[in-house]
N, C-alpha and C. Protein backbone atom coordinates (compact mmCIF):
# COMPACT_ATOMS: atom_id res chain seq x y z
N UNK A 1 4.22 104.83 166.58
CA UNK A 1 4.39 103.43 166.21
C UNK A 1 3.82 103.23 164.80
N UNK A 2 4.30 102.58 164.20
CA UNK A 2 4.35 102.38 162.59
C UNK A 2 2.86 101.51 162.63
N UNK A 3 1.68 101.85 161.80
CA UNK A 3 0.52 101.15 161.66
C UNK A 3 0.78 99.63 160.94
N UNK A 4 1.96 99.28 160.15
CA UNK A 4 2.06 98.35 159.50
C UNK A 4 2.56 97.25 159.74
N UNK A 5 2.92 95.87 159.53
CA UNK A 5 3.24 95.37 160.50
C UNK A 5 4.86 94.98 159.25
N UNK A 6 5.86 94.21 159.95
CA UNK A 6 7.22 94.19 159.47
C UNK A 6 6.50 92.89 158.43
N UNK A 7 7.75 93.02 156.86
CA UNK A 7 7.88 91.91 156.08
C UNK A 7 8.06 90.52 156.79
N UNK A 8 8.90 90.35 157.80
CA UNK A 8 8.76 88.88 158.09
C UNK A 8 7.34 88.65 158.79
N UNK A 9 7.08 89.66 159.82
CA UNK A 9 5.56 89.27 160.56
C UNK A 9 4.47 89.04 159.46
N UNK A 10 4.41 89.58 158.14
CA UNK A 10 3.69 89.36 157.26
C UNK A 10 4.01 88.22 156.16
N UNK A 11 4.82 87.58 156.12
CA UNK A 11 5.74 86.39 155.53
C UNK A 11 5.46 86.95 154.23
N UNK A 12 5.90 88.24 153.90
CA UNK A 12 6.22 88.71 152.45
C UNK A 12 7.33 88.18 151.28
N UNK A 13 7.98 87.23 152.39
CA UNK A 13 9.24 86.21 151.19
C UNK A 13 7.96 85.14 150.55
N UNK A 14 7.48 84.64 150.95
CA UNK A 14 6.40 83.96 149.72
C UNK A 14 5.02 84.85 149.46
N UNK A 15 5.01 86.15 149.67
CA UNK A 15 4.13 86.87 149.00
C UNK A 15 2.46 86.88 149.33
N UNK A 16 2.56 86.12 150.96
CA UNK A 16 1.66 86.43 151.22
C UNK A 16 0.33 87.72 152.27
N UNK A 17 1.33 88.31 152.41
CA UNK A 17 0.16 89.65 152.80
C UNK A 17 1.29 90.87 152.40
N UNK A 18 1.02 91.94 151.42
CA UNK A 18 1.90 92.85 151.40
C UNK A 18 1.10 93.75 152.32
N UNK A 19 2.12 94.86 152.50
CA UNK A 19 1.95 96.28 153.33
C UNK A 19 0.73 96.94 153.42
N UNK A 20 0.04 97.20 152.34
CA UNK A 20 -0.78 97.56 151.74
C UNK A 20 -1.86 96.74 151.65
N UNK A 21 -1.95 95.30 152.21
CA UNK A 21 -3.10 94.77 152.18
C UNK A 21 -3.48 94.61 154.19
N UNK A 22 -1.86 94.51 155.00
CA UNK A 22 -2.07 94.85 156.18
C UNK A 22 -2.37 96.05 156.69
N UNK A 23 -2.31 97.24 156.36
CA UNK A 23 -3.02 98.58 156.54
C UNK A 23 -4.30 98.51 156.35
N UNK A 24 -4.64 98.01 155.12
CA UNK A 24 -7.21 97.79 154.95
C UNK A 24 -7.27 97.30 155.93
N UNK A 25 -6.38 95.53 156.24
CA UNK A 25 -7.12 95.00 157.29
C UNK A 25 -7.27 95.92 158.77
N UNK A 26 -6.00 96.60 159.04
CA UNK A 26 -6.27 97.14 160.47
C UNK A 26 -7.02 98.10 160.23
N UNK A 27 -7.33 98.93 159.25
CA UNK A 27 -7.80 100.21 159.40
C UNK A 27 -9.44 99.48 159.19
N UNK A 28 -9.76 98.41 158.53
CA UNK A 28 -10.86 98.01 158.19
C UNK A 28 -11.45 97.73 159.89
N UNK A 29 -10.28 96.57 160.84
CA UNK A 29 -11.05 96.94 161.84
C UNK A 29 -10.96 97.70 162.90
N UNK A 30 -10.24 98.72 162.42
CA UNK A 30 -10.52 100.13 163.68
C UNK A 30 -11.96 100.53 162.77
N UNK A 31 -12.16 100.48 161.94
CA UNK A 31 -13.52 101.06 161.21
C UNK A 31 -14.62 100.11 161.87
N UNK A 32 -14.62 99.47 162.07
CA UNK A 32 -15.55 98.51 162.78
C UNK A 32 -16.09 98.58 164.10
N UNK A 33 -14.94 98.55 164.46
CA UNK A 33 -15.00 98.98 165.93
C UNK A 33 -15.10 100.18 166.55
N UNK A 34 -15.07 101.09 165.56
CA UNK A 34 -15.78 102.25 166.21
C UNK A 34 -17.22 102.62 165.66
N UNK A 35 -17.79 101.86 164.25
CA UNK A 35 -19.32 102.05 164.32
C UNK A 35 -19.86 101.09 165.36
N UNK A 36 -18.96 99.69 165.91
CA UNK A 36 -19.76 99.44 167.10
C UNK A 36 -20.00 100.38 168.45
N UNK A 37 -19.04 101.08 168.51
CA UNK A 37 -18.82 101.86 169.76
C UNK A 37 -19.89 102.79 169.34
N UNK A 38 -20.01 103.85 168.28
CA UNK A 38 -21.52 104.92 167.79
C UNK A 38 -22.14 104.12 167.80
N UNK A 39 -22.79 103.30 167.54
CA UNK A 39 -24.07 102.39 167.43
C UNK A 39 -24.32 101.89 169.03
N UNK A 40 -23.49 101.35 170.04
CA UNK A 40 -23.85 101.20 171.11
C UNK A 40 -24.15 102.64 172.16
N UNK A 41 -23.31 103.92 171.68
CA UNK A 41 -23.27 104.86 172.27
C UNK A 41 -24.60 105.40 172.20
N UNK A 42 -25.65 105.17 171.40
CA UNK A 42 -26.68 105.98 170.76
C UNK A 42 -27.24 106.58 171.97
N UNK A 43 -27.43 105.59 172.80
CA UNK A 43 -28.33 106.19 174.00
C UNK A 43 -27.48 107.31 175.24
N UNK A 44 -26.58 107.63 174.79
CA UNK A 44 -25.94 108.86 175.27
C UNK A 44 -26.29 109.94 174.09
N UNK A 45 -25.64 109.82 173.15
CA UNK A 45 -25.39 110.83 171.90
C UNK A 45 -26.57 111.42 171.81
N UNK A 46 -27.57 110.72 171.02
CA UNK A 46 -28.76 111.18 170.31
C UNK A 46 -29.60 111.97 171.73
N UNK A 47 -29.91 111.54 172.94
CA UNK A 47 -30.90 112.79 173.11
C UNK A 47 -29.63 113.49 174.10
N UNK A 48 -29.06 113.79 174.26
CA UNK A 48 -27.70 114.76 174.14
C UNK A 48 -28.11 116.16 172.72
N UNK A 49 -28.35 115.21 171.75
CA UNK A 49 -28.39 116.40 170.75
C UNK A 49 -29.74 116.45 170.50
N UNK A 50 -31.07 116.00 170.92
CA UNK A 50 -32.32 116.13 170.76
C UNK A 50 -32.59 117.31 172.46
N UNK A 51 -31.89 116.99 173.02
CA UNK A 51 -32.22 118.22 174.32
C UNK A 51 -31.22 119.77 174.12
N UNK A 52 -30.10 119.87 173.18
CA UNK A 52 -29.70 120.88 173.15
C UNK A 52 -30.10 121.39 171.72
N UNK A 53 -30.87 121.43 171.06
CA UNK A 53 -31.72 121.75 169.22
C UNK A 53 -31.78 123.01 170.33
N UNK A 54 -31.19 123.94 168.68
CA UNK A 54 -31.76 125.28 169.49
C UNK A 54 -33.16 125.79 169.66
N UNK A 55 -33.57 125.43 168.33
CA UNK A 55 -35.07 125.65 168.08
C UNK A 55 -36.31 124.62 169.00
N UNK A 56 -35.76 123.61 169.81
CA UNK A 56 -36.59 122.84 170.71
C UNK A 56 -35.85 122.49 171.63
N UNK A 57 -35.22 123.01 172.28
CA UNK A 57 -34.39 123.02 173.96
C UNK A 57 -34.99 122.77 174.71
N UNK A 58 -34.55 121.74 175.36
CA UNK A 58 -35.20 121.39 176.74
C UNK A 58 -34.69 121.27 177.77
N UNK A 59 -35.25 121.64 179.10
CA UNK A 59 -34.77 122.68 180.35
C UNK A 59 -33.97 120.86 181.17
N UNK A 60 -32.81 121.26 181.36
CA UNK A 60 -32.11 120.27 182.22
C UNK A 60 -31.87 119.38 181.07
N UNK A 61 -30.92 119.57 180.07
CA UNK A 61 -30.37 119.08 179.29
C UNK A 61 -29.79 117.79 179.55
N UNK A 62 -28.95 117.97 180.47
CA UNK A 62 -27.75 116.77 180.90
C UNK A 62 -28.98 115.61 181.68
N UNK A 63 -29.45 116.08 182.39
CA UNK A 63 -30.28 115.33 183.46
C UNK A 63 -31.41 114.42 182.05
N UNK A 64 -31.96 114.82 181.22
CA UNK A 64 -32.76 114.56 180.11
C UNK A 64 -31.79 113.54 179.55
N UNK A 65 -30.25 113.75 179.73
CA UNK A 65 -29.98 112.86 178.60
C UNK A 65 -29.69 111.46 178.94
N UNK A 66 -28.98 111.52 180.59
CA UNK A 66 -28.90 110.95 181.80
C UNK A 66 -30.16 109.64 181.86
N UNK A 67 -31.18 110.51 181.81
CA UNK A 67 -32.26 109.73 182.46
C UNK A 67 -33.20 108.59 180.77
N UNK A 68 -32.80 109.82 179.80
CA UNK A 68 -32.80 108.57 178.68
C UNK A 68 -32.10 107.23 178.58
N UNK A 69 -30.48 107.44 178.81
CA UNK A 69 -29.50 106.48 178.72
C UNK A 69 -29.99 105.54 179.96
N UNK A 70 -30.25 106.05 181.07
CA UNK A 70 -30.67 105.08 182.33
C UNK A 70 -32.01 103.93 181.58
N UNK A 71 -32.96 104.65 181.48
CA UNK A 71 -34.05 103.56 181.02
C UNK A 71 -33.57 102.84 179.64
N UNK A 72 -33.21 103.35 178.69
CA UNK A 72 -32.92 102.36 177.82
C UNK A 72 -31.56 101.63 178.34
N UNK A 73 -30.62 101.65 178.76
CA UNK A 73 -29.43 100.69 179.07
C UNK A 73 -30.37 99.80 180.07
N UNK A 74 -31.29 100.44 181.07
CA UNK A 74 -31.69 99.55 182.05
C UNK A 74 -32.98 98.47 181.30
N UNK A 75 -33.79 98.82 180.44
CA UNK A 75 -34.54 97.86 179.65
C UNK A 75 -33.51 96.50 179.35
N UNK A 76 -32.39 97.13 178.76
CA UNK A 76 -31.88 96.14 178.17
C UNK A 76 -30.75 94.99 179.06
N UNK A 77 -30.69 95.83 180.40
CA UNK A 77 -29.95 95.20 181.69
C UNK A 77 -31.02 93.72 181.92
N UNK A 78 -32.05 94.42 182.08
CA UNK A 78 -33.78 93.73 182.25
C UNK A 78 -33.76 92.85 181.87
N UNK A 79 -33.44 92.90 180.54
CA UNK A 79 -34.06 91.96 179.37
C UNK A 79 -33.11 90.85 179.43
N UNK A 80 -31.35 91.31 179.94
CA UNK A 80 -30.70 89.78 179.43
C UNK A 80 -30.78 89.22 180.54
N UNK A 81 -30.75 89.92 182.11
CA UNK A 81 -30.98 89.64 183.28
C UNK A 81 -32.36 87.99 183.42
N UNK A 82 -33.64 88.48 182.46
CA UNK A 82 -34.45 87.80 182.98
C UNK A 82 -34.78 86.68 181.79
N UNK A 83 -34.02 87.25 180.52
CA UNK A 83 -33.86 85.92 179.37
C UNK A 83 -32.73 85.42 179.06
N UNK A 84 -31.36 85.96 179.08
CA UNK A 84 -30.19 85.67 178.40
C UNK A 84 -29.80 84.73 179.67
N UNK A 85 -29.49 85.55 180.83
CA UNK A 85 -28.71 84.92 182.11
C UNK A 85 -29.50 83.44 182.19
N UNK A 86 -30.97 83.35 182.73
CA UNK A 86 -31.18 81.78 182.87
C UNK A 86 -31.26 80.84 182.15
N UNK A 87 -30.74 81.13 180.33
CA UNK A 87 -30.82 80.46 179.59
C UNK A 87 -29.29 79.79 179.82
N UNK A 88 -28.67 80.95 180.02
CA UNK A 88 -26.64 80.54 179.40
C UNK A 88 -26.92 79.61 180.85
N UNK A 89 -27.19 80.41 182.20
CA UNK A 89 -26.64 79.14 183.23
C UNK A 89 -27.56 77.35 183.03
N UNK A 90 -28.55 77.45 182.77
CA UNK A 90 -29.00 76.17 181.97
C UNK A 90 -28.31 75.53 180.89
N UNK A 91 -27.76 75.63 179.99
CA UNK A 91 -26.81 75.95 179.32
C UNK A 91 -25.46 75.36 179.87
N UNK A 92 -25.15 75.97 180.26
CA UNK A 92 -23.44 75.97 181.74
C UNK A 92 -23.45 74.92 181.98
N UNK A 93 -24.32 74.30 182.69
CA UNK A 93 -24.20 74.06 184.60
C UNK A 93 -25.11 72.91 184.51
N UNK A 94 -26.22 72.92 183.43
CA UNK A 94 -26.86 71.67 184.13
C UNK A 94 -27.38 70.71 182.63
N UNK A 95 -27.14 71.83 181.30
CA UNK A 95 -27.27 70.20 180.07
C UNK A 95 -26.39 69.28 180.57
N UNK A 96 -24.95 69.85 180.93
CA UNK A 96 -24.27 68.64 180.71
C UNK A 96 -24.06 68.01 181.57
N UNK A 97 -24.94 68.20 182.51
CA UNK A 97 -25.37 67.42 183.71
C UNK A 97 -26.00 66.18 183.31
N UNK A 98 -27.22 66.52 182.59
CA UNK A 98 -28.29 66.18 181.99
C UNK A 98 -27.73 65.40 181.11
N UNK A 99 -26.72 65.39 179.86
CA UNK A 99 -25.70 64.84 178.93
C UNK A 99 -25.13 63.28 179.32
N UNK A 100 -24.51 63.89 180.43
CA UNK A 100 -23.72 62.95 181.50
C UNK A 100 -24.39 61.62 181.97
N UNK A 101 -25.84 62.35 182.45
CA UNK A 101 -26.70 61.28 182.89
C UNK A 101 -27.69 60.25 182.14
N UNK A 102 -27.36 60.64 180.74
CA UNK A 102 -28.19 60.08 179.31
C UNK A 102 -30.15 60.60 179.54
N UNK A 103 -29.97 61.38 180.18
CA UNK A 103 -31.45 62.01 179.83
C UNK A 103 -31.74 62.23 178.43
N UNK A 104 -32.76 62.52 178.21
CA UNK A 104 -33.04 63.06 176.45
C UNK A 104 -33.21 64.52 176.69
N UNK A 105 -33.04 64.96 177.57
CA UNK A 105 -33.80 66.86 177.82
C UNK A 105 -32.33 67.66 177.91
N UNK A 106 -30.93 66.66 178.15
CA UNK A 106 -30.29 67.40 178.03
C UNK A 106 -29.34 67.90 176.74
N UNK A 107 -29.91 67.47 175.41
CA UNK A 107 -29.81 67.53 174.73
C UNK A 107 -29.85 69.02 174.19
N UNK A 108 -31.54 69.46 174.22
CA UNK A 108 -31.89 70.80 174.22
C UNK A 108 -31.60 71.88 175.31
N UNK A 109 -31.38 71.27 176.50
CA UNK A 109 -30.63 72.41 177.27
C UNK A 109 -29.62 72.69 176.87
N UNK A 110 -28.95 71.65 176.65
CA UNK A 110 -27.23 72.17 176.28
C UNK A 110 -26.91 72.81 174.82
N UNK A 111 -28.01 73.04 173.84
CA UNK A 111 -28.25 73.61 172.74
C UNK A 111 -28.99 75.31 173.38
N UNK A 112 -29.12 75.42 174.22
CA UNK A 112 -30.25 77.23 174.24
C UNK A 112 -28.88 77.45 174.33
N UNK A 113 -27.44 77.81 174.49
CA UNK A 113 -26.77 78.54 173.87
C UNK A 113 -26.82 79.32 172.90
N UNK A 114 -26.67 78.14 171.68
CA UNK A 114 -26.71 78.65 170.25
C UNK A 114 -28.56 78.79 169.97
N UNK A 115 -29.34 78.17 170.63
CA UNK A 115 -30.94 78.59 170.04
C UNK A 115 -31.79 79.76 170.97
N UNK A 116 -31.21 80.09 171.93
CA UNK A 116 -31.74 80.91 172.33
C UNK A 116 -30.97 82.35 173.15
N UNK A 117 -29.53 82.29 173.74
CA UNK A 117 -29.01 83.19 174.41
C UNK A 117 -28.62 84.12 173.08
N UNK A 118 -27.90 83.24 171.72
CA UNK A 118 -27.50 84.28 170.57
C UNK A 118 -28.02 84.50 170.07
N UNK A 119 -29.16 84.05 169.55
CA UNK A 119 -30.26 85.01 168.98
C UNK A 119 -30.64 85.83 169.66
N UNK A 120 -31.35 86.31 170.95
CA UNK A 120 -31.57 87.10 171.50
C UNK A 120 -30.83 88.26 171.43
N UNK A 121 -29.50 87.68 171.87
CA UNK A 121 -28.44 88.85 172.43
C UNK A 121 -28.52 89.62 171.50
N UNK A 122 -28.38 88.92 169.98
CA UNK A 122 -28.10 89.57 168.76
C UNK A 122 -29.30 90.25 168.39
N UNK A 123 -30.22 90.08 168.74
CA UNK A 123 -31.48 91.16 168.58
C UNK A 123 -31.80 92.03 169.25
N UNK A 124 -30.86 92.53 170.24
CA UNK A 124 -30.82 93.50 171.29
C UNK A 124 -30.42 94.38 170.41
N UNK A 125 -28.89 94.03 170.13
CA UNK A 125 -28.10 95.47 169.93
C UNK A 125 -28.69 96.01 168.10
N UNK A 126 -29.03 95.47 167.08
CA UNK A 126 -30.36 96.46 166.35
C UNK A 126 -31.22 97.43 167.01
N UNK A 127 -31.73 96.48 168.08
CA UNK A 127 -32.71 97.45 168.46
C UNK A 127 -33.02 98.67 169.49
N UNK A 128 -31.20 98.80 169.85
CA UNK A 128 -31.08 99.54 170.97
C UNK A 128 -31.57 101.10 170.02
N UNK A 129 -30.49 101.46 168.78
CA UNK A 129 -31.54 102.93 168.86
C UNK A 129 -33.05 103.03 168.26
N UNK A 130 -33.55 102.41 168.19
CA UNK A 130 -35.20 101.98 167.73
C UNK A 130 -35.45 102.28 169.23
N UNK A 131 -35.38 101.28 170.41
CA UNK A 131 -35.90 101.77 171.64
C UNK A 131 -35.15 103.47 172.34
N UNK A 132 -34.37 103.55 171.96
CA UNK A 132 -33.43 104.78 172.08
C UNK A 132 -34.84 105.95 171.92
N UNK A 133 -34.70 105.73 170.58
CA UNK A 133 -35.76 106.74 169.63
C UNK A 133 -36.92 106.93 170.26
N UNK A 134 -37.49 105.32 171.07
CA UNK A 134 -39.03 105.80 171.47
C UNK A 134 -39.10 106.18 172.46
N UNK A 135 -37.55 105.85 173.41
CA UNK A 135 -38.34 106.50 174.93
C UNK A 135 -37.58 108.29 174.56
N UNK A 136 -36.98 108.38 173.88
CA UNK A 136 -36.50 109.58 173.75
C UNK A 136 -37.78 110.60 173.88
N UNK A 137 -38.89 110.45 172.58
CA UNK A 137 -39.80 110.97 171.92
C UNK A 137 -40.60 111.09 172.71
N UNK A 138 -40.69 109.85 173.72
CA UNK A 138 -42.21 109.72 174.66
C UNK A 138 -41.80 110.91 176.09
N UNK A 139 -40.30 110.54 176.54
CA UNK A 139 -39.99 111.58 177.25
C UNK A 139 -39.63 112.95 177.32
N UNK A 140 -39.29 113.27 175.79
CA UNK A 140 -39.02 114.63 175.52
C UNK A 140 -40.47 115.62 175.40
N UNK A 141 -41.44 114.97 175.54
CA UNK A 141 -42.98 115.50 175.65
C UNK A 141 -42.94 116.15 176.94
N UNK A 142 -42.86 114.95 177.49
CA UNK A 142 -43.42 115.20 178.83
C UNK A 142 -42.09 116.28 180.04
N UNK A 143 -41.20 116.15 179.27
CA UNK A 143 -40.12 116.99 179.68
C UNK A 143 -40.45 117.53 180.68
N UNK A 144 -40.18 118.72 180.04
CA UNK A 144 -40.68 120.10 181.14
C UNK A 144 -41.98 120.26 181.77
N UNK A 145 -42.71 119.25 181.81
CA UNK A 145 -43.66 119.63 183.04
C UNK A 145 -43.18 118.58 184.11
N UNK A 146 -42.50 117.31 183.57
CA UNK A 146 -41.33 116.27 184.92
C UNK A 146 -41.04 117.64 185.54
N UNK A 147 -39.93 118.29 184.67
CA UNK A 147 -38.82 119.20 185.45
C UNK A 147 -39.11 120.06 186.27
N UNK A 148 -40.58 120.60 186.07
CA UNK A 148 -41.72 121.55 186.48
C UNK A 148 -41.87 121.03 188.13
N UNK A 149 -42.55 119.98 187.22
CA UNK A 149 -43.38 119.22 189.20
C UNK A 149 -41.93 118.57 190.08
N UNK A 150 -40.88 118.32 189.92
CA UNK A 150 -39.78 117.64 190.84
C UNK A 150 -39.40 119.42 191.03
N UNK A 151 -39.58 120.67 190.28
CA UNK A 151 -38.64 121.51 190.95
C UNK A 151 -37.42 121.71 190.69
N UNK A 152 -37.26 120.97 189.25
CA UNK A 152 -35.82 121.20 188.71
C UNK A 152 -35.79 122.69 188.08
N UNK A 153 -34.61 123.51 188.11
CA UNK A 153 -34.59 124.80 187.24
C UNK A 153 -33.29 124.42 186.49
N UNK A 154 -33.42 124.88 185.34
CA UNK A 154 -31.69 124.54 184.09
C UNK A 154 -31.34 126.10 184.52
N UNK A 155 -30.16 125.98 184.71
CA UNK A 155 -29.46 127.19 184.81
C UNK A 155 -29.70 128.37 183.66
N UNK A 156 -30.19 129.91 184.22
CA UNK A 156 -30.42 130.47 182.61
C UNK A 156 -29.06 130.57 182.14
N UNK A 157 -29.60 130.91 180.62
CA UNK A 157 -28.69 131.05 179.72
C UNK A 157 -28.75 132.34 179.57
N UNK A 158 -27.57 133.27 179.02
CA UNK A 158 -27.20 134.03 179.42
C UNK A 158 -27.76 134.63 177.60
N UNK A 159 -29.14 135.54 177.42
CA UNK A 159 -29.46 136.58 176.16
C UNK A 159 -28.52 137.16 175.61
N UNK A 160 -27.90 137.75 174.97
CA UNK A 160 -27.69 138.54 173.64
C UNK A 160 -28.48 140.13 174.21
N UNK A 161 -27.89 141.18 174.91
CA UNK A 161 -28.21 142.51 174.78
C UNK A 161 -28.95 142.75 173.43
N UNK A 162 -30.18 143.63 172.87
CA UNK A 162 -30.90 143.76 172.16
C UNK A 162 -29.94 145.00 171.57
N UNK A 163 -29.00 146.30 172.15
CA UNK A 163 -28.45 147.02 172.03
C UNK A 163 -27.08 146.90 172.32
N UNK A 164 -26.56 145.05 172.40
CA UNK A 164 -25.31 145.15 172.31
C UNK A 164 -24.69 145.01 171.34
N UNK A 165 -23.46 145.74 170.83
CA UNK A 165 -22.77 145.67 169.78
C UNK A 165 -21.53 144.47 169.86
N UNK A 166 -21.45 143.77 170.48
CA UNK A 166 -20.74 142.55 170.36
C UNK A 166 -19.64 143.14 170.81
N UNK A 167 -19.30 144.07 171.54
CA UNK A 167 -17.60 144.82 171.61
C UNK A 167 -17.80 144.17 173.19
């Protein structure tokens, strides 16, 4: 399928979007939308590649990377669960309750939308690989003695013969 979109869909008889300015825009936001997708992914990716470093490997790779992505996605489940959610349904369901009934309080309820659910929200996703980073660091310590005491073993990996010739 052709990335561009046709001269009439672009109303190129009065000259306003040529070919070439509809290609930046889409490609501008497939570019967008996939540093949102890496930037939200972090907490898979990064200790994915902090547990397989050859030079600092750590035993139960997948399970390490697993259990990173669990606590940080779940912090942040936490976080809108016990600030975002009872703000928006206050918000919802009962300013304009409050609105309706000429209170003065429903004024500011029916405002934590915009003063408190989007700011928040929007200070989550900055800080997802910042928290990414710390539980990564704090858990990649303690690694292998977790894996030790639960009894986990990583499958060995298979040496390099000292006298094999690669044939």
């Amino acid at each position: 399928m052709d990335r561009t979109l046709s001269r009439r869909t672009l109303g190129a008889g009065d000259g306003a979007i040529t070919r070439c300015a509809a290609r930046t825009m889409i490609s501008a936001d497939t570019t967008t939308h996939g540093l949102v997708l890496l930037w939200m992914s972090v907490p898979l990716w990064a200790p994915a590649l902090r547990a397989c470093l050859p030079w600092r490997r750590l035993p139960c790779a997948g399970r390490f990377t697993l259990t990173v992505a669990a606590l940080v996605y779940g912090a942040f489940a936490a976080c809108v669960a016990l600030v975002v959610l009872p703000a928006e349904v206050l918000a919802t369901f009962i300013g304009p309750q409050l609105l309706e009934m000429g209170l003065p309080a429903g004024r500011w309820v029916s405002a934590l939308h915009a003063d408190v659910v989007v700011p928040v929200f929007l200070a989550f996703i900055p800080a997802l690989p910042g928290v990414t980073w710390v539980v990564m660091l704090l858990l990649a310590r303690r690694w292998p003695v977790i894996c030790d005491r639960l009894g986990l073993r990583a499958a060995a990996v298979p040496q390099p013969c000292q006298d094999s010739t690669g044939a």
